[in-house]
Protein backbone atom coordinates (compact mmCIF):
# COMPACT_ATOMS: atom_id res chain seq x y z
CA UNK A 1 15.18 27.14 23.96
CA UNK A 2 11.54 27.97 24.64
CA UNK A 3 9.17 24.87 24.18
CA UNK A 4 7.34 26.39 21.32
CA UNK A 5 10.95 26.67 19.24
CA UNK A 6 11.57 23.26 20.24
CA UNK A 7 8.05 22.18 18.92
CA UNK A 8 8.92 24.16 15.83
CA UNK A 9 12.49 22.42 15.44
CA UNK A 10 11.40 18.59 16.13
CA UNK A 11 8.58 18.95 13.49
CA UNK A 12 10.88 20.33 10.82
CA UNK A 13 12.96 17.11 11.77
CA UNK A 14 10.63 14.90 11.15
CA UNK A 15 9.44 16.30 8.04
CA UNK A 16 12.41 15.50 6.73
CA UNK A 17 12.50 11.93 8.26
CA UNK A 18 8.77 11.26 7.17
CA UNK A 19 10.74 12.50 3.35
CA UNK A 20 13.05 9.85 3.95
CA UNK A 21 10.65 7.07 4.57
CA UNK A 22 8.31 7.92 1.23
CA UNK A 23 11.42 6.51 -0.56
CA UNK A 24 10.76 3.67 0.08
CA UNK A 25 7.08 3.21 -1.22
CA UNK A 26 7.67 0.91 -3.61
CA UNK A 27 10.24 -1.73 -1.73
CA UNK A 28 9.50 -2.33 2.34
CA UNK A 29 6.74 -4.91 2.07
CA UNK A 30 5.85 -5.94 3.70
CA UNK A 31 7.56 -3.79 6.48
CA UNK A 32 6.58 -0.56 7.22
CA UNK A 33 8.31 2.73 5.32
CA UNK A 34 10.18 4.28 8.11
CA UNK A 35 12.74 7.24 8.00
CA UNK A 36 15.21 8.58 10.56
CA UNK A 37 16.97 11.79 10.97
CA UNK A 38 20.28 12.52 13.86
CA UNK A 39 20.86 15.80 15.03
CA UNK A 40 23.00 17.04 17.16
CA UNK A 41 23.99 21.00 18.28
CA UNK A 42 21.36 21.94 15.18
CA UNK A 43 23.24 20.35 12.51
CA UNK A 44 22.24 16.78 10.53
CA UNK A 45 24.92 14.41 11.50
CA UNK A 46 23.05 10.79 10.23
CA UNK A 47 20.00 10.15 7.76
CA UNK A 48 18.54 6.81 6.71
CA UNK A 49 15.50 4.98 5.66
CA UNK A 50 14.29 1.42 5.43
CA UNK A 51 14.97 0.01 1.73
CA UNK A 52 13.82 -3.17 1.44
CA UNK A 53 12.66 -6.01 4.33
CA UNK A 54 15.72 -8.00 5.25
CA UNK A 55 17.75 -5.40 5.32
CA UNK A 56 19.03 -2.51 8.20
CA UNK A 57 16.52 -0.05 9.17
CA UNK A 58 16.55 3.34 9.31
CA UNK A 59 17.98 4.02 12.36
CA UNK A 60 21.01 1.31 11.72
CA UNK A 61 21.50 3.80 8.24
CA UNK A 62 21.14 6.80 10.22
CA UNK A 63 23.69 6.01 13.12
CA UNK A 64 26.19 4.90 10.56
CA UNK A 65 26.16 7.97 9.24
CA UNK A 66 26.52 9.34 12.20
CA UNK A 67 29.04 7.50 13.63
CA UNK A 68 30.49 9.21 17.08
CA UNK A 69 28.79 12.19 16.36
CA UNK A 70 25.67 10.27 17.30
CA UNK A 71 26.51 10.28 20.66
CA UNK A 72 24.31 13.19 22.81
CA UNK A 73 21.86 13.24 19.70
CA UNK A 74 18.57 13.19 19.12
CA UNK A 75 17.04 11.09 16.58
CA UNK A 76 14.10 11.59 14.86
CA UNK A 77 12.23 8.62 13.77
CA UNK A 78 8.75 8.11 11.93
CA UNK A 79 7.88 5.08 13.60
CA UNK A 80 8.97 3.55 17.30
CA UNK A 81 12.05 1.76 17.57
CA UNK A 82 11.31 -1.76 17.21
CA UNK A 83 12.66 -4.13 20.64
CA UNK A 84 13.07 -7.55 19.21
CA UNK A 85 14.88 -9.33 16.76
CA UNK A 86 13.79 -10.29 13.28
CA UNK A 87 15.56 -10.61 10.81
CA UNK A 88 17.75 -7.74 12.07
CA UNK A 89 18.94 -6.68 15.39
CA UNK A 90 16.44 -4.10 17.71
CA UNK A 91 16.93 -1.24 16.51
CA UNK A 92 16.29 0.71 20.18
CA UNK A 93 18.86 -1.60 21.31
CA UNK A 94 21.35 0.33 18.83
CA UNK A 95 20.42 3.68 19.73
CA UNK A 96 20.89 3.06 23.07
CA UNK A 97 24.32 1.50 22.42
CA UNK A 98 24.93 4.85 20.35
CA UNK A 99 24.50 6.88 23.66
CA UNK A 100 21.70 9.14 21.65
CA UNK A 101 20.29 11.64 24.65
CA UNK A 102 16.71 12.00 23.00
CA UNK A 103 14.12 10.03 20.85
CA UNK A 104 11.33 11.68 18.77
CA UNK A 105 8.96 9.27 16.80
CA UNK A 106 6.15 9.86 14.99
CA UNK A 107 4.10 7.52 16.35
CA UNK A 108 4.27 4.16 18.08
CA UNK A 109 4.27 0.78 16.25
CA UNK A 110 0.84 -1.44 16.42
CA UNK A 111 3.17 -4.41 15.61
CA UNK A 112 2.21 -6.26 18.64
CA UNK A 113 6.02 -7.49 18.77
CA UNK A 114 6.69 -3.79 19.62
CA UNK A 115 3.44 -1.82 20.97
CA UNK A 116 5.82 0.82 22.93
CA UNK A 117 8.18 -1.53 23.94
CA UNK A 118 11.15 -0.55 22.06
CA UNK A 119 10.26 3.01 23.52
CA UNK A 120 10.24 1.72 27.28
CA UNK A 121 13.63 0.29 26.55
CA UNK A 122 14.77 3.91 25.32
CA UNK A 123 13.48 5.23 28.43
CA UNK A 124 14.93 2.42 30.65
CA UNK A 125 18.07 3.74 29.26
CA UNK A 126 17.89 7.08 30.26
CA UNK A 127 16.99 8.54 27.12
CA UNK A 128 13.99 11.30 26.78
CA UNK A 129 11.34 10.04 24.80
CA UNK A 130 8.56 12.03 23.07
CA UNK A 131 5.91 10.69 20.69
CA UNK A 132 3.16 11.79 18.53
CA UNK A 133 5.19 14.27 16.63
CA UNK A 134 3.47 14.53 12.81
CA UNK A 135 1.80 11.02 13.51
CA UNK A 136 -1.09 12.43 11.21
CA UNK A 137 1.36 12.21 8.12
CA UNK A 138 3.16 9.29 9.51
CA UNK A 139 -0.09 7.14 9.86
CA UNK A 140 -0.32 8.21 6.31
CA UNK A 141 2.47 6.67 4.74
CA UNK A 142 1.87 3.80 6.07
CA UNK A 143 -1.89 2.86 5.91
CA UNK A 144 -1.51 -0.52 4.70
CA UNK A 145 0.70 -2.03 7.23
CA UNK A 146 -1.24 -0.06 10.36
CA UNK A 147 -4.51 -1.73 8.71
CA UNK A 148 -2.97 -4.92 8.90
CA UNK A 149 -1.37 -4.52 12.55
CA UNK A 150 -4.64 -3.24 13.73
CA UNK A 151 -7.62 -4.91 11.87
CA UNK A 152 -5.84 -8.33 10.69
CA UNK A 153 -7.02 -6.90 6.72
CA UNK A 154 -5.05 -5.20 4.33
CA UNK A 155 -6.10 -1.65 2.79
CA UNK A 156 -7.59 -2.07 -0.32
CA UNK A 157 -7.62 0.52 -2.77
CA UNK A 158 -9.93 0.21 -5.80
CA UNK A 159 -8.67 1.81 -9.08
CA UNK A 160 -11.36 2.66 -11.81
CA UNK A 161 -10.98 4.74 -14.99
CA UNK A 162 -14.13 6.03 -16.67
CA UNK A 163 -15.61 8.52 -18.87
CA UNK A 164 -17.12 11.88 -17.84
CA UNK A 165 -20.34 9.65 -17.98
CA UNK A 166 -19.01 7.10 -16.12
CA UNK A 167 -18.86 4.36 -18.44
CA UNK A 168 -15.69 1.91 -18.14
CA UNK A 169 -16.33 -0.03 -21.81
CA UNK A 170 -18.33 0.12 -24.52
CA UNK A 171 -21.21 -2.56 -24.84
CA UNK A 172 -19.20 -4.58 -26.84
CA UNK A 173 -16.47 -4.74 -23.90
CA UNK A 174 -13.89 -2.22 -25.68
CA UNK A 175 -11.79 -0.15 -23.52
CA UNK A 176 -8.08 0.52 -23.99
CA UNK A 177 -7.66 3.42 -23.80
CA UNK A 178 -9.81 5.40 -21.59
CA UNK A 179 -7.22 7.87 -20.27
CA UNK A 180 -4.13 8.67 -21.52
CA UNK A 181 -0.39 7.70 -21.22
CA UNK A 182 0.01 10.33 -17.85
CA UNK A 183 -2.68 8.47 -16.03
CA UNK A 184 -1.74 4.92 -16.90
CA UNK A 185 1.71 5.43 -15.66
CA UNK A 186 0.29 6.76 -12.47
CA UNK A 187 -1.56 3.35 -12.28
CA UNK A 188 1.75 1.58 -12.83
CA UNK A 189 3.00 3.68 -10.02
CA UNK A 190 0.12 2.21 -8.28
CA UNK A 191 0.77 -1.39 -8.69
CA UNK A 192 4.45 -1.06 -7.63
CA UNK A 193 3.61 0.69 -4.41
CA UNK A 194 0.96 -2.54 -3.54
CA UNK A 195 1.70 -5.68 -2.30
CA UNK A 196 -0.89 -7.47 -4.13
CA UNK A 197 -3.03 -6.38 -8.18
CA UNK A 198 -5.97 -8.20 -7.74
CA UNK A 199 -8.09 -8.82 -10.73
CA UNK A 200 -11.03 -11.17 -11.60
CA UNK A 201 -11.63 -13.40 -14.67
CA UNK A 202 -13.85 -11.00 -16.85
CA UNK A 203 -10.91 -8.42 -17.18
CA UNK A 204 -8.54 -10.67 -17.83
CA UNK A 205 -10.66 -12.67 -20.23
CA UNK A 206 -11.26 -9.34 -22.39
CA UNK A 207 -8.53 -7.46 -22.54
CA UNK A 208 -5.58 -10.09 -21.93
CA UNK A 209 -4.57 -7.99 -19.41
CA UNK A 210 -1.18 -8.92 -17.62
CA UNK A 211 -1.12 -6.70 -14.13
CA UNK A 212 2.57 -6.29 -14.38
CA UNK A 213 4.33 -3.26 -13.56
CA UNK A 214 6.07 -1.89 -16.55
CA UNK A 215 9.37 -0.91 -15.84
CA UNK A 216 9.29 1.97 -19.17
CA UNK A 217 6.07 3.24 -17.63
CA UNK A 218 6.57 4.18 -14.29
CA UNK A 219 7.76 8.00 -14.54
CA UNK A 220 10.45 7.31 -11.56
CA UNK A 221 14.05 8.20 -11.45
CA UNK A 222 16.42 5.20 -12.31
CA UNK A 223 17.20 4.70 -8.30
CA UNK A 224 12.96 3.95 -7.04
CA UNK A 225 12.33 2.41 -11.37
CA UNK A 226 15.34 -0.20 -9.70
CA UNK A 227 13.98 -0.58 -6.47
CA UNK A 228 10.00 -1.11 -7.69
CA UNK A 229 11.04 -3.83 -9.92
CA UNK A 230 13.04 -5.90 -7.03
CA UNK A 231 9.54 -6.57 -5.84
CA UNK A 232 6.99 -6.43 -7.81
CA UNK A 233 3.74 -7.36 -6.21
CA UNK A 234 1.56 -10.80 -6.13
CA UNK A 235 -0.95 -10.97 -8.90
CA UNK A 236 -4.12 -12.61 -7.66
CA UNK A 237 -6.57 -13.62 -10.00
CA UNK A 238 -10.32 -14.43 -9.01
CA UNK A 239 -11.21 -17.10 -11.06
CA UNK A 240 -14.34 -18.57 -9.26
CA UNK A 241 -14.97 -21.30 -12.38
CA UNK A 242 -11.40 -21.55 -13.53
CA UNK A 243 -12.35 -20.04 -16.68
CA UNK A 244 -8.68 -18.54 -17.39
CA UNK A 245 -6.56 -20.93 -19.52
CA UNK A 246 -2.64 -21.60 -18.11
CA UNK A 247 -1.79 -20.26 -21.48
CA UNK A 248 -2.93 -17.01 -21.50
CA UNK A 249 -0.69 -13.57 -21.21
CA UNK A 250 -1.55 -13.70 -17.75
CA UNK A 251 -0.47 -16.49 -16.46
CA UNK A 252 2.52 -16.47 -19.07
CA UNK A 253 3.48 -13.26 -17.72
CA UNK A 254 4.59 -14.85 -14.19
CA UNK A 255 3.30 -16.61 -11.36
CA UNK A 256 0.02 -15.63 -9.29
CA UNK A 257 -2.09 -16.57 -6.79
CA UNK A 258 -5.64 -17.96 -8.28
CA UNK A 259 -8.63 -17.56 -5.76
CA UNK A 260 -11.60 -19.58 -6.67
CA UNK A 261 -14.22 -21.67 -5.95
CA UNK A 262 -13.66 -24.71 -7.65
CA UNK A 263 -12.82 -28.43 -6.33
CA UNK A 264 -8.96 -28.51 -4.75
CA UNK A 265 -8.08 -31.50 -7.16
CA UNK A 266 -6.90 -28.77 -9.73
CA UNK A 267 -4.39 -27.41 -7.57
CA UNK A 268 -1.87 -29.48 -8.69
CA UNK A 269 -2.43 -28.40 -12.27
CA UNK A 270 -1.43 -25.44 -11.61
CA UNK A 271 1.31 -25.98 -9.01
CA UNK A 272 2.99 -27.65 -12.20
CA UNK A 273 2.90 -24.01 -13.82
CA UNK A 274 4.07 -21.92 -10.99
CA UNK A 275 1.14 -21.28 -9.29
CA UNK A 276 -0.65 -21.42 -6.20
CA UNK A 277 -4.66 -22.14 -5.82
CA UNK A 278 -6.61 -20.79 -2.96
CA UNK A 279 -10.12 -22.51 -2.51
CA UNK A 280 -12.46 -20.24 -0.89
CA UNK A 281 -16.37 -20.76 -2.07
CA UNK A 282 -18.62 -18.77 0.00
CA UNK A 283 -22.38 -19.89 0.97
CA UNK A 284 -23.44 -17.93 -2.24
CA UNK A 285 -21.38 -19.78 -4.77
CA UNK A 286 -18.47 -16.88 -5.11
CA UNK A 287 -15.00 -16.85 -4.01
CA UNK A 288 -15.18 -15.27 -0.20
CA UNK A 289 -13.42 -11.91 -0.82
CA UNK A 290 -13.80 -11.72 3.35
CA UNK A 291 -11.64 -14.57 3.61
CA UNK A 292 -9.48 -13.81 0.77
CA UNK A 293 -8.45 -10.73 2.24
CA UNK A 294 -7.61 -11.82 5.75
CA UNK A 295 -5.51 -14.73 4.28
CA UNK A 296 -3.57 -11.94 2.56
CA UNK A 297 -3.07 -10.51 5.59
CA UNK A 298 -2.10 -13.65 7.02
CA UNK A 299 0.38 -13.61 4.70
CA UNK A 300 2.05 -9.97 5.09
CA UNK A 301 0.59 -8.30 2.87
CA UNK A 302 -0.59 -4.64 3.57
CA UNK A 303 -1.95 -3.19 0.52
CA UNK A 304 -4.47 -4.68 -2.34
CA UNK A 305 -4.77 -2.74 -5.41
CA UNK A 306 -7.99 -3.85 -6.92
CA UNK A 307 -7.72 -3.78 -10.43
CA UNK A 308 -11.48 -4.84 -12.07
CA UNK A 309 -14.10 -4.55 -13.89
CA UNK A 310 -17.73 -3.45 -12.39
CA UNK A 311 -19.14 -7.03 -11.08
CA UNK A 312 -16.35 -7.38 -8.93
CA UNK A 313 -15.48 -4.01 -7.97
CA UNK A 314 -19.34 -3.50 -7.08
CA UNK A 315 -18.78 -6.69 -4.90
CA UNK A 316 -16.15 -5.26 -2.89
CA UNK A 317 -17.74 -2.36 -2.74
CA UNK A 318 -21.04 -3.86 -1.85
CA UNK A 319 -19.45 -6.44 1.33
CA UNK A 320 -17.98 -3.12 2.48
CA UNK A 321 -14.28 -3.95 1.68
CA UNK A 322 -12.88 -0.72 0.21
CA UNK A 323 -11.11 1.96 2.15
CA UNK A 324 -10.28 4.24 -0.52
CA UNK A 325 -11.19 4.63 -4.68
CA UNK A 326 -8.73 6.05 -6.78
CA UNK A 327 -10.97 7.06 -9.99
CA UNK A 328 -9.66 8.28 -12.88
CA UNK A 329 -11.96 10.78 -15.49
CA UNK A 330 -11.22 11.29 -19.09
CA UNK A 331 -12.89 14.22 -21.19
CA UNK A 332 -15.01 12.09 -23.44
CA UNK A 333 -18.65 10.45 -23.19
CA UNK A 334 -18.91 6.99 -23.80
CA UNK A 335 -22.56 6.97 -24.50
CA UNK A 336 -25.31 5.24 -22.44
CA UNK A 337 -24.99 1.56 -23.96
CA UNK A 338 -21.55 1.80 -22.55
CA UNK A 339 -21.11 -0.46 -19.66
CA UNK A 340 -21.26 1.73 -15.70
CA UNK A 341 -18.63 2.22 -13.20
CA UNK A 342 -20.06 -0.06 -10.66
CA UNK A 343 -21.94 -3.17 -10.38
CA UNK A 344 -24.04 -1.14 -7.73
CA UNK A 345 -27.80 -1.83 -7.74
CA UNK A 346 -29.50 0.62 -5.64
CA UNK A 347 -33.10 1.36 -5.69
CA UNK A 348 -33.68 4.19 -3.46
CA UNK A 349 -31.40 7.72 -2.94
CA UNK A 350 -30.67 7.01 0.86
CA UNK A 351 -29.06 3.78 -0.40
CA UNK A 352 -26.43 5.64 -2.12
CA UNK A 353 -22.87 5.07 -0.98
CA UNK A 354 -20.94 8.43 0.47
CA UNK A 355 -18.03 9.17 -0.07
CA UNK A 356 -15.61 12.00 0.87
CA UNK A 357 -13.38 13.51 -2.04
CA UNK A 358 -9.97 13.77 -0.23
CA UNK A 359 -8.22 15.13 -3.54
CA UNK A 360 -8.62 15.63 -7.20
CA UNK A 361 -5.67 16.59 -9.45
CA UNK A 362 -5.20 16.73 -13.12
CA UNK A 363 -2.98 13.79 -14.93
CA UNK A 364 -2.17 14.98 -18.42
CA UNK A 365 -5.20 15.38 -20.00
CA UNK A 366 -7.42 13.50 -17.59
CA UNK A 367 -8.39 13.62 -13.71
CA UNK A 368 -7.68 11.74 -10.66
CA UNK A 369 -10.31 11.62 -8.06
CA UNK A 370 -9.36 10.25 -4.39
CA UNK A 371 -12.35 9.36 -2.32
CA UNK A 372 -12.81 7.21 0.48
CA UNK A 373 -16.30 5.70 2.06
CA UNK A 374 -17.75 8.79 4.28
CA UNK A 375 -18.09 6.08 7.00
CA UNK A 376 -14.58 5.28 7.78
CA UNK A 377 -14.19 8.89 7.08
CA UNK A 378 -15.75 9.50 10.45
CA UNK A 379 -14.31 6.89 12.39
């Protein structure tokens, strides 16, 4: 077999390993999705991918599937091997114990518990070893846990749904519903592929809004609808002045993490209602969303969905903090009283913020627009 057919052959493989690993968007957290594919003589012998943390990886699936047949194989992996033990065995260890003849990954893991050591054990072994094989898509499905691995922050996604005259609310503060049913259960879809909804006071003050993933809402078969709601995601609330009572929907509607700025002699308040309180006042006053971010990280989480209204979306926005918008456009104008997007003041043109549309698609009757800062776009 020529080297071009071969190149042909391993990246059909791993298309259908990086398949594999998308199913489980909504339940690795905060481990990475990761998919694996055995062949051997041309034929699929073993397939597996990583379900939920905790539990065998895809490899471990994959080889039990496989079973002797694994033996002279190649497996096809979206992410290195990992070479230590946490709360499962290494899973490079277990391919070598198969007596697999060739490893192809996708890309090697940042995890600095790995960082190309589970492939040096591969090789140690006497297996071949290639990498780099789709690691564009493979980075891709996994941008929140490579963020944290390699910049100690999570990836922070900010979803905002506006009018074709970008207005989020009328004056008054009125705004359910912007866009229709198809778009809100894509945001639903949203929220159960994050670790963390983060919201601030003002939205949660005017439209007793919840941030829970509804189950009836989510558009998914009954095998990912089951999977999503085995972990849904942390709610954080910024509440710089504690102005959210313990008795409203959201609080009522589970426990969250509250970020503010207030003294720490409230915390136990709280604690009594299932909740934790995270002081963080910056210089100005304001909870430090800096801070807040890299104690998520801290805490394993890889991806924020930032669910707000313009003051604190603009803030984000503003400090720098977003790596990618999702914006959702209905067919309607609002009217100029309504309130903007953004929180944004700029005074000059060459202040404006860049972005780069990476897609747009039509939900239903409305539009999603995907756009991340033209700076990071570069990078």
């Amino acid at each position: 077999m020529s080297s071009t057919e071969q190149s042909v052959l391993d990246a059909f493989y791993m298309a259908r390993a990086l398949e594999l690993a998308r199913k489980g968007v909504y339940s690795t957290h905060p481990n990475p999705r990761v998919g694996c594919v055995i062949v051997r003589d041309g034929e699929v012998v073993g397939e597996g991918w990583h379900v939920r943390a905790g539990e065998p990886h895809a490899e471990v699936h994959a080889l039990r599937q496989a079973g002797d047949k694994a033996r002279g194989a190649t497996a096809y992996v979206t992410l290195e091997p990992c070479s230590h033990h946490g709360r499962t065995p290494p899973c490079a260890e277990a391919l070598v114990n198969a007596g697999v003849d060739r490893v192809v990954a996708a890309m090697q893991d940042p995890n600095p518990d790995v960082a190309g050591r589970g492939l040096l054990r591969l090789m140690s072994a006497g297996i071949a070893v290639q990498s780099g094989v789709l690691e564009t898509e493979a980075r891709a499905i996994n941008k929140g846990f490579l963020k944290r691995m390699e910049h100690g922050l999570p990836y922070v996604r900010v979803k905002l749904a506006m009018s074709l005259d970008g207005r989020t609310a009328m004056a008054s503060g009125e705004s359910q519903w912007i866009t229709g049913p198809e778009a809100r259960s894509a945001v639903q879809r949203l929220r159960a592929q994050s670790s963390v909804v983060l919201t601030g006071a003002d939205t949660v003050l005017a439209d007793n809004a919840r941030l829970t993933v509804r189950p009836d809402e989510l558009g998914l078969n009954a095998e990912l609808t089951a999977l999503a709601m085995t972990r849904p995601p942390l709610r954080v609330l910024i509440d710089g002045r504690l102005r959210v009572p313990l008795d409203s929907p959201f609080f009522k509607a589970g426990s969250a993490l509250v970020a503010t700025c207030a003294a720490a002699s409230a915390r136990e308040r709280y604690h009594d209602e299932g909740h934790e309180m995270l002081a963080l006042a910056s210089s100005g006053g304001h909870v430090d969303l800096r801070k807040l971010l890299v104690e998520l990280a801290a805490r394993g989480v890889n991806d924020v969905l930032v669910e707000a209204g313009p003051k604190l979306a603009g803030a984000f926005t503003r400090l720098g903090l977003v790596d990618e918008f999702q914006i959702f456009i209905a067919g309607k104008f609002m009217g100029s009283s309504a309130r903007p997007l953004l929180d944004l003041p700029l005074a000059q043109m060459n202040e404006a913020l860049e972005l780069k549309i990476v897609e747009m698609r039509a939900i239903g009757n409305d539009w999603r627009v995907i756009a991340i800062p033209a700076a990071s776009a570069s990078v």
